[in-house]
C-alpha atoms as a PDB file:
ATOM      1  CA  UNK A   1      -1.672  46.147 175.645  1.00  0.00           C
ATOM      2  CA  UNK A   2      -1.409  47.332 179.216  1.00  0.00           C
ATOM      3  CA  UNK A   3      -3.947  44.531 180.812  1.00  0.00           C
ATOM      4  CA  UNK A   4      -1.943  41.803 178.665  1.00  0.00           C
ATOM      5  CA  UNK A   5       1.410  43.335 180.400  1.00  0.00           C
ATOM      6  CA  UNK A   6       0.070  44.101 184.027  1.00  0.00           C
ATOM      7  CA  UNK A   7      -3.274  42.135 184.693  1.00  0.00           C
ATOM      8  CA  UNK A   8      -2.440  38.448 185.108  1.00  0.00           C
ATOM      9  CA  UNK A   9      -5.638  36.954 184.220  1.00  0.00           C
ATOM     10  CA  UNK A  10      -6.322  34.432 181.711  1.00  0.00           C
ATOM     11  CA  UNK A  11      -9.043  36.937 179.512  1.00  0.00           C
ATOM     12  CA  UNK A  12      -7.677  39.805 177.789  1.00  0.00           C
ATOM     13  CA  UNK A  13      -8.736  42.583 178.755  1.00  0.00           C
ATOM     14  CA  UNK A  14      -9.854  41.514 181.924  1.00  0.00           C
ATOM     15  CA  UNK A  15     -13.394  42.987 183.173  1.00  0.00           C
ATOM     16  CA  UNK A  16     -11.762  45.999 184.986  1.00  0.00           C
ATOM     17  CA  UNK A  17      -9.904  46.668 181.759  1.00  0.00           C
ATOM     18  CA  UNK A  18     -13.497  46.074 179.863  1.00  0.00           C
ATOM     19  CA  UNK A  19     -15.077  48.384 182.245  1.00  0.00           C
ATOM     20  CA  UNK A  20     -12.756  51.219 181.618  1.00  0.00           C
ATOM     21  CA  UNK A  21     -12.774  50.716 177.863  1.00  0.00           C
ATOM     22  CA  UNK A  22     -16.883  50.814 178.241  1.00  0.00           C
ATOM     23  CA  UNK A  23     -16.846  53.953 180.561  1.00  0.00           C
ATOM     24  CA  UNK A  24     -14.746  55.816 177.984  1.00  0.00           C
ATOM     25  CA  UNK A  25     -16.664  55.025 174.827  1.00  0.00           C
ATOM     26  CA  UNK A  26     -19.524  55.611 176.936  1.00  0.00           C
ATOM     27  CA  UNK A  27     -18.038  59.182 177.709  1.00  0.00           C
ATOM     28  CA  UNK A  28     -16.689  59.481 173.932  1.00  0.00           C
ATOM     29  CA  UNK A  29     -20.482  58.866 172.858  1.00  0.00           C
ATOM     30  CA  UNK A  30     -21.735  61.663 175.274  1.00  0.00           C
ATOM     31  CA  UNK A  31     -19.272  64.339 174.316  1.00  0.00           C
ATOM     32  CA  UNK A  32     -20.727  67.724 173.804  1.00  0.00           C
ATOM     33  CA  UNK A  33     -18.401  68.533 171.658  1.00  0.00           C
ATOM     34  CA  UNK A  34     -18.692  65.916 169.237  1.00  0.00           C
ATOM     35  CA  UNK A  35     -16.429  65.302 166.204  1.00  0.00           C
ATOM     36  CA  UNK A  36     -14.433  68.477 167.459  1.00  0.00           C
ATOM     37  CA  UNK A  37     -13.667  66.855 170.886  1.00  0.00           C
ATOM     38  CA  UNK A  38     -10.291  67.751 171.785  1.00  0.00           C
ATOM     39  CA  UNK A  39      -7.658  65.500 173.245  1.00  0.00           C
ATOM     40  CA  UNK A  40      -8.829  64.538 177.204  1.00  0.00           C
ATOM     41  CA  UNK A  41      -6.061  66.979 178.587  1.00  0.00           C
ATOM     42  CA  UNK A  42      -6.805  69.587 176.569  1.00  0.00           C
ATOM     43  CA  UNK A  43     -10.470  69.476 176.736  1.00  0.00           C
ATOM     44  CA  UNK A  44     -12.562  72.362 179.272  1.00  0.00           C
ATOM     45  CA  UNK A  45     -14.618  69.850 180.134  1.00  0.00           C
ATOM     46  CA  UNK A  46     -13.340  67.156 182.159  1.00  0.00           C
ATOM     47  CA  UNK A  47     -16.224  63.985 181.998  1.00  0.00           C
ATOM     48  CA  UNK A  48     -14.063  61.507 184.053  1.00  0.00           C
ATOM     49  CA  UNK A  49     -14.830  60.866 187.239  1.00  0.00           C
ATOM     50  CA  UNK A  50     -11.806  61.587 189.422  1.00  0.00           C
ATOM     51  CA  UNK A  51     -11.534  57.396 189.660  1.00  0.00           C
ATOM     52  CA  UNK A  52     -11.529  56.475 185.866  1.00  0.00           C
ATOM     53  CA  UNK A  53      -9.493  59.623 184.944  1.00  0.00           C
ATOM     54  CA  UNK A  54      -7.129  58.147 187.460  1.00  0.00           C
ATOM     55  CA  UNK A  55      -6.831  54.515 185.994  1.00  0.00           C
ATOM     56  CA  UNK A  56      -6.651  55.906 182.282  1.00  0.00           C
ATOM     57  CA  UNK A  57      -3.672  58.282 182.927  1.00  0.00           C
ATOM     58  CA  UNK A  58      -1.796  54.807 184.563  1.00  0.00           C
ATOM     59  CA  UNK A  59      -2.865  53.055 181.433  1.00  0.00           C
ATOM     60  CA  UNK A  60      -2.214  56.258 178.866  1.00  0.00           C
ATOM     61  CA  UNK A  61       1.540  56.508 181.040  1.00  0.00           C
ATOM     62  CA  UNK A  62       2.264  52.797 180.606  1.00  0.00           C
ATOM     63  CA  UNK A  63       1.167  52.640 177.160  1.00  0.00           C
ATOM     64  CA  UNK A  64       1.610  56.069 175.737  1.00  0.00           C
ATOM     65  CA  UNK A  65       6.082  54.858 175.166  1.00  0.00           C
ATOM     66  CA  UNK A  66       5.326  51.792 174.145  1.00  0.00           C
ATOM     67  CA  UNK A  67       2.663  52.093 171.127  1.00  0.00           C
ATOM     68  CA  UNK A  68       5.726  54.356 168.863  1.00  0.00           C
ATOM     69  CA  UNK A  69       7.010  50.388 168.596  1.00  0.00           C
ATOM     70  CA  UNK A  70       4.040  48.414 168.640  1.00  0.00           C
ATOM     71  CA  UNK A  71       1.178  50.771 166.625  1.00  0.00           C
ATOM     72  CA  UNK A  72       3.433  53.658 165.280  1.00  0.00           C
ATOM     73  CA  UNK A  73       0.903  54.613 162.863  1.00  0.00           C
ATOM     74  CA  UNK A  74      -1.808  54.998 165.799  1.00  0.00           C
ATOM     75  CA  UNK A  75       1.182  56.503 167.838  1.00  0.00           C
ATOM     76  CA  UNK A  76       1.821  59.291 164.954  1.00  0.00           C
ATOM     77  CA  UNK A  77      -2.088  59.534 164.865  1.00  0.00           C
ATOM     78  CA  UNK A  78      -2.271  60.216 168.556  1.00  0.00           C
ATOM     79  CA  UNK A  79       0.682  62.342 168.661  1.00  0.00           C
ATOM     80  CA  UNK A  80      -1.078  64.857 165.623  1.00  0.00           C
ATOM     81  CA  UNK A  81      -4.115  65.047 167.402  1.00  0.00           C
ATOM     82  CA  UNK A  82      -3.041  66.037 170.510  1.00  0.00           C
ATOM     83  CA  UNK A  83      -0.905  68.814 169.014  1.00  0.00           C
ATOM     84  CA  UNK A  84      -4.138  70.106 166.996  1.00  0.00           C
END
């Protein structure tokens, strides 16, 4: 959603996009914590490097407002996780 809107490239998601969607199931696969993983912000253990935490809070910000309209069921998903 936010390469589609901001990247202007003809392949969705572009490879920076790509690489930051690898790096973080890369870092989901690695968790410690596992299954119990809290939400990134809430979690002790930070596993972003300062870069890639930076690029997926301007994605998160961008597209955090504007999934309620276009995935509201991931939204409400996303939304009940974080508070738990």
């Amino acid at each position: 959603m936010y390469c589609k809107k901001n990247h202007s490239t003809d392949q969705v998601p572009c490879i920076e996009c790509q690489d930051l969607i690898r790096y973080a199931d890369t870092r989901l696969e690695r968790c410690k914590f596992g299954d119990e993983k809290p939400v990134c912000k809430d979690c002790v253990v930070h596993c972003y490097s300062k870069e890639q935490r930076e690029k997926m809070k301007t994605v998160m910000k961008w597209s955090g407002p504007r999934m309620i309209y276009l995935h509201p069921l991931f939204a409400l998903v996303h939304l009940f996780d974080s508070r738990h």
